[in-house]
N, C-alpha and C. Protein backbone atom coordinates (compact mmCIF):
# COMPACT_ATOMS: atom_id res chain seq x y z
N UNK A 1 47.44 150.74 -67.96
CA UNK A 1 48.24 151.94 -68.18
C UNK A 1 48.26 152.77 -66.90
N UNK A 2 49.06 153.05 -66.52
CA UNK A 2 49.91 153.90 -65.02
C UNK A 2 49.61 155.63 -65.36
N UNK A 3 48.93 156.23 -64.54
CA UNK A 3 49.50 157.56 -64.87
C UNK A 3 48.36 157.96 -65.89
N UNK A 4 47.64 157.58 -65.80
CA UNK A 4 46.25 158.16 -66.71
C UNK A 4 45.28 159.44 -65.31
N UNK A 5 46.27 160.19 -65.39
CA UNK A 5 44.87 161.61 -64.62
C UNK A 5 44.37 161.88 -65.46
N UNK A 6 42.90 162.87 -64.78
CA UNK A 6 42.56 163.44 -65.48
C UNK A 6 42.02 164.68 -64.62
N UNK A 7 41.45 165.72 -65.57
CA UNK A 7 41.55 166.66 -65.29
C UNK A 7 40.28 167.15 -64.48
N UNK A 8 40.48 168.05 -63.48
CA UNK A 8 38.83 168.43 -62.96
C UNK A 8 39.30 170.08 -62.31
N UNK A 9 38.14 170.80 -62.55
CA UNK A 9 38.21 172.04 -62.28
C UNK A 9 36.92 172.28 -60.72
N UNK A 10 37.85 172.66 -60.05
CA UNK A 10 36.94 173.52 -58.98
C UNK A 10 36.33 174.90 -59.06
N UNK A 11 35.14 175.08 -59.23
CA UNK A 11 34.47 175.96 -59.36
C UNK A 11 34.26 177.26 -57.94
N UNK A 12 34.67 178.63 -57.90
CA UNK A 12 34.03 178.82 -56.58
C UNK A 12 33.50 180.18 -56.88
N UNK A 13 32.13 179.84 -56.01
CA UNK A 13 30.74 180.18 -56.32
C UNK A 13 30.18 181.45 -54.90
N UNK A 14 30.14 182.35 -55.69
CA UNK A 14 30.10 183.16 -54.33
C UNK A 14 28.27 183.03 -53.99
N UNK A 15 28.01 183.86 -52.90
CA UNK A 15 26.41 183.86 -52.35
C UNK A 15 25.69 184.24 -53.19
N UNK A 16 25.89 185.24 -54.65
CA UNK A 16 24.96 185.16 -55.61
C UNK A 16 24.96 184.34 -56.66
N UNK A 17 25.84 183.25 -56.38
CA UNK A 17 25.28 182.14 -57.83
C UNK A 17 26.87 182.52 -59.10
N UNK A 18 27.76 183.42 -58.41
CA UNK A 18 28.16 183.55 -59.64
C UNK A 18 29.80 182.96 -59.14
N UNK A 19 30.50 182.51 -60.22
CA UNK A 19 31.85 182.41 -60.28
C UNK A 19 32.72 182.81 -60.38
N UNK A 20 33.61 183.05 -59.13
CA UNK A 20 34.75 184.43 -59.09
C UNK A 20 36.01 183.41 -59.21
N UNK A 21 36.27 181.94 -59.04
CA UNK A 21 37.48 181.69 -59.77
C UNK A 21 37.34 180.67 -59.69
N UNK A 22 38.42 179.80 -60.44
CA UNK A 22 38.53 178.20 -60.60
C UNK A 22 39.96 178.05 -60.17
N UNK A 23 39.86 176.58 -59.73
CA UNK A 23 40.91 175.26 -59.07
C UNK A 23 41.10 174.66 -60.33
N UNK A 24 42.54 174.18 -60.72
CA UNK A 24 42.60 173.15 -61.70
C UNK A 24 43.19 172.18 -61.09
N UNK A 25 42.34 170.87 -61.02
CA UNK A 25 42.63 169.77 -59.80
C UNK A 25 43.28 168.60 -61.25
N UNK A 26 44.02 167.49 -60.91
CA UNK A 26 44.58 167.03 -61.30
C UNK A 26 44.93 165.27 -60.39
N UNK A 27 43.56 164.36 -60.58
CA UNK A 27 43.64 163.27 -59.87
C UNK A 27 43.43 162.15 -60.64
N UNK A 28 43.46 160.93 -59.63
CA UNK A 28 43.44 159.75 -60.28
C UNK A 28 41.80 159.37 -60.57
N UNK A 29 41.10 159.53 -59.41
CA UNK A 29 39.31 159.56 -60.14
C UNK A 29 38.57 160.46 -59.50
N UNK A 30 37.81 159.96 -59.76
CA UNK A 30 36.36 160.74 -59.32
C UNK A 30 36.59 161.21 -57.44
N UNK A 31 37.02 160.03 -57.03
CA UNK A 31 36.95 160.52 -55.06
C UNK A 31 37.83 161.13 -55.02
N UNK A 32 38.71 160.62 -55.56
CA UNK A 32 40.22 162.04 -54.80
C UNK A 32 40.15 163.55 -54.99
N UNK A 33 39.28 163.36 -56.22
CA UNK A 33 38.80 164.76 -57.26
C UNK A 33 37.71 165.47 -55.79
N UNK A 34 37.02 164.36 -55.57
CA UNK A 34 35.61 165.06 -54.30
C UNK A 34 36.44 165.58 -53.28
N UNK A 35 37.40 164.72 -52.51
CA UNK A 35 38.45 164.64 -51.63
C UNK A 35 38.67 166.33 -51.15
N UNK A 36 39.46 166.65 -52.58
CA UNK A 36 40.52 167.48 -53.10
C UNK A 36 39.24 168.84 -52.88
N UNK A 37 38.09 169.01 -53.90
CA UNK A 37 36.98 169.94 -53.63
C UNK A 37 36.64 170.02 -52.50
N UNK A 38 36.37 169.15 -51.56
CA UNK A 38 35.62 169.31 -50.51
C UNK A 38 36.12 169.73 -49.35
N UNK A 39 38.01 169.87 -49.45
CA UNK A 39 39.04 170.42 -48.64
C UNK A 39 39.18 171.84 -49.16
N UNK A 40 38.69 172.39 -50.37
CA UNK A 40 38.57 174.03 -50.54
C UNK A 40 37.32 174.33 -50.55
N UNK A 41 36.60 174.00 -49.26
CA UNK A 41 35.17 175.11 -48.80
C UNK A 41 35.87 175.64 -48.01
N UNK A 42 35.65 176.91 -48.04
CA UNK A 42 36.18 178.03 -46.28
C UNK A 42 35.09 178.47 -46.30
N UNK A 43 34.81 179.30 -47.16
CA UNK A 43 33.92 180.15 -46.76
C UNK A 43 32.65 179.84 -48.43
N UNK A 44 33.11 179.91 -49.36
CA UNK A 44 32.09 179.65 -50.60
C UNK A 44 31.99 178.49 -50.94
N UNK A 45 30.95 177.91 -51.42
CA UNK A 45 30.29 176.97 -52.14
C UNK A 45 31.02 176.09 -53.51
N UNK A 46 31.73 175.52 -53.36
CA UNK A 46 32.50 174.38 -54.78
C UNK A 46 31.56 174.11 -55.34
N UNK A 47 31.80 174.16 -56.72
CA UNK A 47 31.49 172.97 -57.59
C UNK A 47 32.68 172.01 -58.41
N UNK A 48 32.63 171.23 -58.28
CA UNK A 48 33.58 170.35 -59.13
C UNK A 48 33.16 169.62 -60.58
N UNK A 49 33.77 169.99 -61.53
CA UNK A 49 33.51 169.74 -62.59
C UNK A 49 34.63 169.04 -63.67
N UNK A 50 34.21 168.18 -64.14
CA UNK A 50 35.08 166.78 -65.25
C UNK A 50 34.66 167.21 -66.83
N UNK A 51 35.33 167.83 -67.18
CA UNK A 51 34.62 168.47 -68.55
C UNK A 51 33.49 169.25 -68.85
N UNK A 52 32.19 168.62 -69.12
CA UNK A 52 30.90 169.02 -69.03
C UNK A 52 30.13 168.58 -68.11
N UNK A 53 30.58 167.73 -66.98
CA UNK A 53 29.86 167.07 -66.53
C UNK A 53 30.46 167.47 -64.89
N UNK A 54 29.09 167.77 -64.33
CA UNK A 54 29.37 168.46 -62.95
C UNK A 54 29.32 167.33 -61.89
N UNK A 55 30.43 166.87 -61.30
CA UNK A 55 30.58 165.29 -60.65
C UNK A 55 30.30 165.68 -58.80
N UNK A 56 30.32 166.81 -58.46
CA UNK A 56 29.69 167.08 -56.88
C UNK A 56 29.12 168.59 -56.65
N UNK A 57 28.48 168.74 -55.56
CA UNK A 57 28.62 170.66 -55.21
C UNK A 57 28.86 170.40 -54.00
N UNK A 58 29.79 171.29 -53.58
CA UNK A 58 30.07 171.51 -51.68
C UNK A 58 29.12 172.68 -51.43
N UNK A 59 28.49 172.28 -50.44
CA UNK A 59 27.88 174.18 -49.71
C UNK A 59 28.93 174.47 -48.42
N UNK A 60 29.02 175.75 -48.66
CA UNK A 60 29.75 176.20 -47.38
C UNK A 60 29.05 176.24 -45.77
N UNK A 61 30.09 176.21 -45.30
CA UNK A 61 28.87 175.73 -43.62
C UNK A 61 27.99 176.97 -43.33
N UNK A 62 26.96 176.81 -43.05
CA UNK A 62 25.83 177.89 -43.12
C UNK A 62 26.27 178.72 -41.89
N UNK A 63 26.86 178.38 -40.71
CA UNK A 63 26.91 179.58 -40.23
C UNK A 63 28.55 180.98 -40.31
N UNK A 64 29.30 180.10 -41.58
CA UNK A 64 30.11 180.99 -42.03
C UNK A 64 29.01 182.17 -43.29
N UNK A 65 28.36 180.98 -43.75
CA UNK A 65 28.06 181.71 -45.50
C UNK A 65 27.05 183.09 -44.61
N UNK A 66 26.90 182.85 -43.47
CA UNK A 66 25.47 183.87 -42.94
C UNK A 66 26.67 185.25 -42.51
N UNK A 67 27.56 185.32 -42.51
CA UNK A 67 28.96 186.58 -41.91
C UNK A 67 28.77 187.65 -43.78
């Protein structure tokens, strides 16, 4: 079957641990999904998440997260 995405949400996580907004990503698996997260670090910390199940975390490059 062709065309089976699924769904994954980017999490972004400011310097105290907390979540000021989400990505709704929309790929074919698991890497494109990492791919896709790991091209929205600038400045905060990703998490990428597949339902309940948390599939990577990005950290932001330490000498931005230190500004």
């Amino acid at each position: 079957m062709t065309g089976s995405f699924k769904h994954y949400r980017a999490f972004q996580i400011d310097p105290d641990g907390h979540v000021f907004g989400c990505i709704n990503l929309v790929c074919d698996n698991d890497e494109q999904a990492k791919r896709e997260a790991a091209a929205l670090v600038l400045v905060h910390r990703i998490e990428l998440w597949r339902l309940d199940q948390r599939i990577a975390k990005f950290d932001a490059p330490q000498e931005l997260a230190r500004h």
